[in-house]
Protein backbone atom coordinates (compact mmCIF):
# COMPACT_ATOMS: atom_id res chain seq x y z
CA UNK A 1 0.35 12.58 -26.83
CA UNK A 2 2.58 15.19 -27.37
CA UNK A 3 5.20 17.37 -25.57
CA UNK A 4 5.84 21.21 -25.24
CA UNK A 5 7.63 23.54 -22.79
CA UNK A 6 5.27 24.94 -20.02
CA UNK A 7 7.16 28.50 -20.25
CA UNK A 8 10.46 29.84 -21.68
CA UNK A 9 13.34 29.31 -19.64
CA UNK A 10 16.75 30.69 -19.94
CA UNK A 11 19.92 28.35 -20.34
CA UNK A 12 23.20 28.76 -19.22
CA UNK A 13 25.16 25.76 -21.01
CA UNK A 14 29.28 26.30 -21.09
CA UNK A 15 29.11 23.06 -23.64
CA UNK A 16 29.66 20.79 -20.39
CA UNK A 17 27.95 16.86 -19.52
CA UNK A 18 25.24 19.52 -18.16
CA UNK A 19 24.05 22.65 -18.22
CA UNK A 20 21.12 24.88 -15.89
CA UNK A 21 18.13 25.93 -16.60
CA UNK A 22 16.37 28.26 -15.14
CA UNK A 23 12.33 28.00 -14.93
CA UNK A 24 11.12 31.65 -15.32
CA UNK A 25 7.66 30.65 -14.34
CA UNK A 26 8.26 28.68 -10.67
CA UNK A 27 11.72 30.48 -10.14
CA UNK A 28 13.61 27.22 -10.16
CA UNK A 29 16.79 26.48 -11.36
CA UNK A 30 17.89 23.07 -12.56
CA UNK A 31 20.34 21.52 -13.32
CA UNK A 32 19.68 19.28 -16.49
CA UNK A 33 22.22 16.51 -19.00
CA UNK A 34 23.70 17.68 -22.32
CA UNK A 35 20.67 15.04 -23.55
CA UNK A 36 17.77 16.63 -21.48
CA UNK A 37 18.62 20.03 -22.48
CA UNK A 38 18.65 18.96 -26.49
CA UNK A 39 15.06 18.01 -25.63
CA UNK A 40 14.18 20.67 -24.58
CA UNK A 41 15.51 23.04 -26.92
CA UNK A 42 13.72 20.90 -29.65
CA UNK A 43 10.44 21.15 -27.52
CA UNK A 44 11.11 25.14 -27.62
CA UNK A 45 11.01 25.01 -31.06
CA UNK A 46 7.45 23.49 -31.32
CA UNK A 47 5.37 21.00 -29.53
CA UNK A 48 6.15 17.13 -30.60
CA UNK A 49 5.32 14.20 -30.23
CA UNK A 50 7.51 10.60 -29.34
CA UNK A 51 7.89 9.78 -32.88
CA UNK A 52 8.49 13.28 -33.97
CA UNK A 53 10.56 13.81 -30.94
CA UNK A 54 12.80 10.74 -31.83
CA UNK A 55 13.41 11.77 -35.59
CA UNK A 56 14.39 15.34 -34.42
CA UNK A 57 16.72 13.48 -32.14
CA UNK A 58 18.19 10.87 -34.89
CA UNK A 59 20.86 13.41 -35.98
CA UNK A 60 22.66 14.37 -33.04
CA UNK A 61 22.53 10.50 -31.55
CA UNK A 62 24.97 7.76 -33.00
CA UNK A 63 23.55 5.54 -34.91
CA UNK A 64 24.57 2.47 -32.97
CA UNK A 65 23.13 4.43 -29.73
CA UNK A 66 19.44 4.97 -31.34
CA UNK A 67 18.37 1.93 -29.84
CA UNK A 68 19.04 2.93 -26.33
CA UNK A 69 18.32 6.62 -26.45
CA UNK A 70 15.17 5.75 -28.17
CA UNK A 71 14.11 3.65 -24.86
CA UNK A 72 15.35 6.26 -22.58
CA UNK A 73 13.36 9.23 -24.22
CA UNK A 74 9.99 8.35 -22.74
CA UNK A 75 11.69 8.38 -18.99
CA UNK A 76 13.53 11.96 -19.87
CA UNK A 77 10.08 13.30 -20.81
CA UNK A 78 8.27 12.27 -17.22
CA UNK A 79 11.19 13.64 -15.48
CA UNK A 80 11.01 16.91 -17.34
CA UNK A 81 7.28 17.22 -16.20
CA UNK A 82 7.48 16.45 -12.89
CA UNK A 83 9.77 18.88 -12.96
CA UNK A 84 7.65 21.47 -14.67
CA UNK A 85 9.82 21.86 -17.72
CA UNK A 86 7.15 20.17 -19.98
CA UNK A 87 4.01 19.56 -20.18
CA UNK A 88 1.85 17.44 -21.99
CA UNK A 89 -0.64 18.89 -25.22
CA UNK A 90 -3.09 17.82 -27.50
């Protein structure tokens, strides 16, 4: 299974713990972490998968934090499509 972003959004991120997001295609506006929003900016990028997700991921994570981030990823993904960030693809 793979990943991808349902429709362009625009970003407003002041380099804070989070930034917002704004969903062009339902009108909403969310407010997402500094670790969300790297997703999906690597989602906008092109569709991926978990393991190509995590190795896009690997250089902006400490290493001794892979471990958990890793387990977390799969959690950030469902609550960026229930929220209609992302969507699942082929």
């Amino acid at each position: 299974m793979a990943w991808q972003l349902t429709t362009p959004g625009l970003l407003y991120d002041r380099e804070e713990p989070t930034a917002v997001y704004y969903h062009s295609g339902s009108g909403n506006t969310h407010l997402l972490s500094s670790f969300s929003l790297l997703v999906v900016r690597l989602l906008s990028q092109q569709p991926m998968n978990l393991a190509d997700l995590g190795s896009a991921l690997a250089p902006h994570v400490a290493e001794e934090d892979f471990n958990d981030i890793s387990a977390a990823i799969p959690e950030i993904l469902d609550n960026l499509v229930e929220l209609d960030i992302l969507e699942t693809c082929v």
